[in-house]
N, C-alpha and C. Protein backbone atom coordinates (compact mmCIF):
# COMPACT_ATOMS: atom_id res chain seq x y z
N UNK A 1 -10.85 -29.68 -93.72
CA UNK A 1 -12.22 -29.63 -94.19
C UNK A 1 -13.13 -29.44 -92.99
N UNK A 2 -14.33 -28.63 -92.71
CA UNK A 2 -14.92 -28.33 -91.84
C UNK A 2 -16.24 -28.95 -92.34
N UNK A 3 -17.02 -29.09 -91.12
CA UNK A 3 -18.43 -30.09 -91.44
C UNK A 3 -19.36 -29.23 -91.65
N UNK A 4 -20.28 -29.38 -92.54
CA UNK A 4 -21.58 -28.15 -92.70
C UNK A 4 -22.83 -28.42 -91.81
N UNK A 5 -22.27 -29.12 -90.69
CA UNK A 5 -23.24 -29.33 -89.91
C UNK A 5 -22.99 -28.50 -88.44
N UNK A 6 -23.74 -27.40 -88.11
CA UNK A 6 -23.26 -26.54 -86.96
C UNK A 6 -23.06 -27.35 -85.45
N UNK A 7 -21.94 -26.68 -85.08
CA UNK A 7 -21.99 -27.43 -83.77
C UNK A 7 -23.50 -27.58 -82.77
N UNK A 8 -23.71 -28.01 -82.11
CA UNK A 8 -24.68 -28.07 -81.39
C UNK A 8 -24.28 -27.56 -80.18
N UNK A 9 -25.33 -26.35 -79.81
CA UNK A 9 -24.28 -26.14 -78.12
C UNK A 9 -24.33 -27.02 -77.38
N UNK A 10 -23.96 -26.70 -75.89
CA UNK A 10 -24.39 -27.59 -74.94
C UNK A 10 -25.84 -27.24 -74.19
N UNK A 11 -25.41 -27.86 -73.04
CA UNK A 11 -26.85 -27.34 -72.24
C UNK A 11 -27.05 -25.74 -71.74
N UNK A 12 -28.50 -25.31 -72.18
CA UNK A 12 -28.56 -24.15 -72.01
C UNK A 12 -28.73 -24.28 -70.09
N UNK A 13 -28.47 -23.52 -69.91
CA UNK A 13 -28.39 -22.77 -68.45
C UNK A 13 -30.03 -21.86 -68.21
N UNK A 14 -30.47 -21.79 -67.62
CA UNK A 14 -31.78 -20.49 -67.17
C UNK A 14 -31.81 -20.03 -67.30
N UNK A 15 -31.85 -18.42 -68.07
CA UNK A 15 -31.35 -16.91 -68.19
C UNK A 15 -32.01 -16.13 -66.88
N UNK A 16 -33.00 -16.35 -66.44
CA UNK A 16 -33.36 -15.85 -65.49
C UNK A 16 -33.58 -16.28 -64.23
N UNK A 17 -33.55 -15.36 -62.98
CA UNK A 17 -33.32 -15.90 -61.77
C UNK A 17 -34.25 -16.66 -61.13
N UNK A 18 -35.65 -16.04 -62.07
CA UNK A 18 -37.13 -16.82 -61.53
C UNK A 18 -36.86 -18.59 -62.27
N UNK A 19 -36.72 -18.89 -63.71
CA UNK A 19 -36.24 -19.63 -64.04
C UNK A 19 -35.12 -20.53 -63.30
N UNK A 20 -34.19 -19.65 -62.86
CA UNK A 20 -33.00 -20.87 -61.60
C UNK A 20 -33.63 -21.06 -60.89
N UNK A 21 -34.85 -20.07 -60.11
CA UNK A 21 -35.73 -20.46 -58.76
C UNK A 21 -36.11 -21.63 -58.88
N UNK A 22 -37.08 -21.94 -59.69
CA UNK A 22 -38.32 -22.60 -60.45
C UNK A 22 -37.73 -24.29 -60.98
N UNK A 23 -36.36 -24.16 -61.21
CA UNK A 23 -35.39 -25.19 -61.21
C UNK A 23 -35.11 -26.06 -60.30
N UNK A 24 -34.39 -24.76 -59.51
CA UNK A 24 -33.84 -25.54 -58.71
C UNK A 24 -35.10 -26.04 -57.19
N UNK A 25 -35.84 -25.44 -57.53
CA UNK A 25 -37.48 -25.88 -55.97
C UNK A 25 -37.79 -27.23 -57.29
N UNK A 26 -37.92 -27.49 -58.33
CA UNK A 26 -38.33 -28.82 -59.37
C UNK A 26 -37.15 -29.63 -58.79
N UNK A 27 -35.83 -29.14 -58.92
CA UNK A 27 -35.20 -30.50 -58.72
C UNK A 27 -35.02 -31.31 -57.40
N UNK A 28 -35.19 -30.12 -56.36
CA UNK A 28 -34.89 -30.30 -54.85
C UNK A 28 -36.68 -31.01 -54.27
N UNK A 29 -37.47 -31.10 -55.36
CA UNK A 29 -38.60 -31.50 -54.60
C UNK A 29 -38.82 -33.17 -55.12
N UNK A 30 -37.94 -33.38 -56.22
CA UNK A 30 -37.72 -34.39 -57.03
C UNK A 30 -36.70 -35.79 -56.00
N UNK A 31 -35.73 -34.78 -55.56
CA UNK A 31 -34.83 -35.58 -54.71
C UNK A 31 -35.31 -35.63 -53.31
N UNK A 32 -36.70 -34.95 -53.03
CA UNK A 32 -37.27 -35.15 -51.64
C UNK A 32 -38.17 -36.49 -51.92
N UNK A 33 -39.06 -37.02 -53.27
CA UNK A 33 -39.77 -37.31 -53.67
C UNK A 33 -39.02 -38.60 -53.24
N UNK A 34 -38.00 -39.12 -53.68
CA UNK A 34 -36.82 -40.11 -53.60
C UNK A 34 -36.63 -40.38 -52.52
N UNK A 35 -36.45 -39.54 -51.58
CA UNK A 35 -35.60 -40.15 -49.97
C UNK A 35 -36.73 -40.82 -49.58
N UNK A 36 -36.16 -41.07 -47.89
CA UNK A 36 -37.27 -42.00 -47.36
C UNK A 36 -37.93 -41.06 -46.85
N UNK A 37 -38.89 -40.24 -46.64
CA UNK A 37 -39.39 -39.37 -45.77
C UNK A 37 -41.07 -39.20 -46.15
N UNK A 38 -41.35 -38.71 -44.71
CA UNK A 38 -42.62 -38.97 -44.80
C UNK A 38 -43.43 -37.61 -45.58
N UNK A 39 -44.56 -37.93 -45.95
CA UNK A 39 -45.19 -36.87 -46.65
C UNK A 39 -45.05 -35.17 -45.70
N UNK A 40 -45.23 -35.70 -44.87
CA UNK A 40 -45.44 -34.23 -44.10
C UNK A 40 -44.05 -33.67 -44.18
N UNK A 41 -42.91 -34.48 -43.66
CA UNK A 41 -41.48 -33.87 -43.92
C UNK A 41 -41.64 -33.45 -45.20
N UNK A 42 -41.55 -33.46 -46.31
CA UNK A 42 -41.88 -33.19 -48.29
C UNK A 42 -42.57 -32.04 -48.13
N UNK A 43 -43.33 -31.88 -47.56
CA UNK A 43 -44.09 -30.68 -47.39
C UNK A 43 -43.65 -29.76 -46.81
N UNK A 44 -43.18 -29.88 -45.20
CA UNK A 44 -42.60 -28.86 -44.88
C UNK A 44 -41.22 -28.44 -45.17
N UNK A 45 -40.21 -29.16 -45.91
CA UNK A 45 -38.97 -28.78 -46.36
C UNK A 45 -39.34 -28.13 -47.91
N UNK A 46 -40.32 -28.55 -48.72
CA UNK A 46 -40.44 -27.90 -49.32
C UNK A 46 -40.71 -26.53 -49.36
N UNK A 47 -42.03 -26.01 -48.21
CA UNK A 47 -42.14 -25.12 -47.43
C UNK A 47 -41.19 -24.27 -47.62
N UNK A 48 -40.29 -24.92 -46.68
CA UNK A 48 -39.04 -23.84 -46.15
C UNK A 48 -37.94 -23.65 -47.46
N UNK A 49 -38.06 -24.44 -48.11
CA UNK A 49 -37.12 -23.81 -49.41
C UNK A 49 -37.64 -23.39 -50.46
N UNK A 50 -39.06 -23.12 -51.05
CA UNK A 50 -39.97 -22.38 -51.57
C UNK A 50 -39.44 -20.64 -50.95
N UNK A 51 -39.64 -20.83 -49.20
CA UNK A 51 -39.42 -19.74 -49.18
C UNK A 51 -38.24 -18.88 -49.44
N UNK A 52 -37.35 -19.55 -49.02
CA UNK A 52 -36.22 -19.29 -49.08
C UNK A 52 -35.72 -18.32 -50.71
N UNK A 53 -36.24 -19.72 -51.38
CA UNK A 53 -36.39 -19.23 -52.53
C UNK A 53 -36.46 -17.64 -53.27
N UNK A 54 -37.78 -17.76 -52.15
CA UNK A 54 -38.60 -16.29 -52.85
C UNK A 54 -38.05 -15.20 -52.08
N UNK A 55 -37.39 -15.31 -50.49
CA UNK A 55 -36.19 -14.10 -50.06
C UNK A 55 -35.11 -13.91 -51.28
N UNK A 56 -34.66 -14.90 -51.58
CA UNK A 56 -33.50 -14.91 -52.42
C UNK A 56 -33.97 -14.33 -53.99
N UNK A 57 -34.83 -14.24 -54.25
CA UNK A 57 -35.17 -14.16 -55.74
C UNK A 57 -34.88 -12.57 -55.49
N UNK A 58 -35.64 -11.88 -54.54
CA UNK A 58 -36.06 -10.59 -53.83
C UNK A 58 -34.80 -10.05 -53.47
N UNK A 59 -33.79 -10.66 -53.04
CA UNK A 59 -32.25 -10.31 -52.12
C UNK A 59 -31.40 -9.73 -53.08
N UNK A 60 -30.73 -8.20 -52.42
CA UNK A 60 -29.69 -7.39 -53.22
C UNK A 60 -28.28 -8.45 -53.19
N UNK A 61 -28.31 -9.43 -54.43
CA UNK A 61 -27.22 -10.00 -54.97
C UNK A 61 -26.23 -9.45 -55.69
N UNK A 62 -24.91 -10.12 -56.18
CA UNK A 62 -23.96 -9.34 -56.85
C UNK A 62 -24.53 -10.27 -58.15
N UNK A 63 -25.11 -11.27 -57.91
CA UNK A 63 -24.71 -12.20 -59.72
C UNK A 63 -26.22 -13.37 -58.96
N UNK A 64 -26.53 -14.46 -59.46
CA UNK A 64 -27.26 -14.94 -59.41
C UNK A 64 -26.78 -16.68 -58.51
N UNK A 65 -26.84 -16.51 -57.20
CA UNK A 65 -25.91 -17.61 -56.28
C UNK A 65 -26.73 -18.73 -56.77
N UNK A 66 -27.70 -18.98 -57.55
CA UNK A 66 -28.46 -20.30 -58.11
C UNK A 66 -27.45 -20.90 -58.85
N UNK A 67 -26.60 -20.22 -59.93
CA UNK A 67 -25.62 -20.25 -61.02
C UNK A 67 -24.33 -20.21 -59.89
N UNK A 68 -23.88 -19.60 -59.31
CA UNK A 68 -22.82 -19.16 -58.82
C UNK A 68 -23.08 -18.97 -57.59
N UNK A 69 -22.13 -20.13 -56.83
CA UNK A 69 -22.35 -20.20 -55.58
C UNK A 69 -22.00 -19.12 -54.79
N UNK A 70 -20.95 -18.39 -54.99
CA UNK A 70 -19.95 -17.77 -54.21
C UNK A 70 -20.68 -16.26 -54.31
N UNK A 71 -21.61 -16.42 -54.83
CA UNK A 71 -22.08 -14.63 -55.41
C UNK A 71 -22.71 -14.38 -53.86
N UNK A 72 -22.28 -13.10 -53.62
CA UNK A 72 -22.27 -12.33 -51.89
C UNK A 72 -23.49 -11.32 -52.03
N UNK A 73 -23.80 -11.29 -51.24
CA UNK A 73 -25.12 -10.04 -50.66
C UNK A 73 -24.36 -8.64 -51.37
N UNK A 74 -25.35 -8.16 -51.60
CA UNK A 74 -24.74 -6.88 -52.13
C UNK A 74 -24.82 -5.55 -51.07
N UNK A 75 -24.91 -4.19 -51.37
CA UNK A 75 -25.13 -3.71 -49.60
C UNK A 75 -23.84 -3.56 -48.74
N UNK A 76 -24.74 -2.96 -47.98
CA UNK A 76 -23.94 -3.54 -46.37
C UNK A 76 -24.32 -2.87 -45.33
């Protein structure tokens, strides 16, 4: 007998890369928020991985390394 109640998926994932960006700078500013560090450190590591960010959003990828670590520069 099968239940007439649909499975529920799991957790959706980002579909887009601005979306993984936008994620993952929320969660990494969340776990800066937490440590011991001083405001100005929070700021400037945020800084630098904001930017990072936005090279990477911009960067000829094979797949999306937010999702998938191992995904390589595309190019050469």
């Amino acid at each position: 007998m099968t239940s007439e109640n649909p499975s529920s998926p799991g957790p959706q994932e980002p579909e887009t890369t601005s979306e993984n960006t936008a994620a993952a700078l929320a969660g990494y500013q969340r776990a800066l928020r937490a440590a011991p560090l001083s405001a100005e450190t929070v700021r400037t590591y945020t800084s630098k991985v904001r930017g990072y960010l936005t090279w990477l959003a911009d960067a000829d990828v094979e797949a999306d390394p937010l999702i998938q670590p191992r995904a390589g520069l595309g190019g050469a």
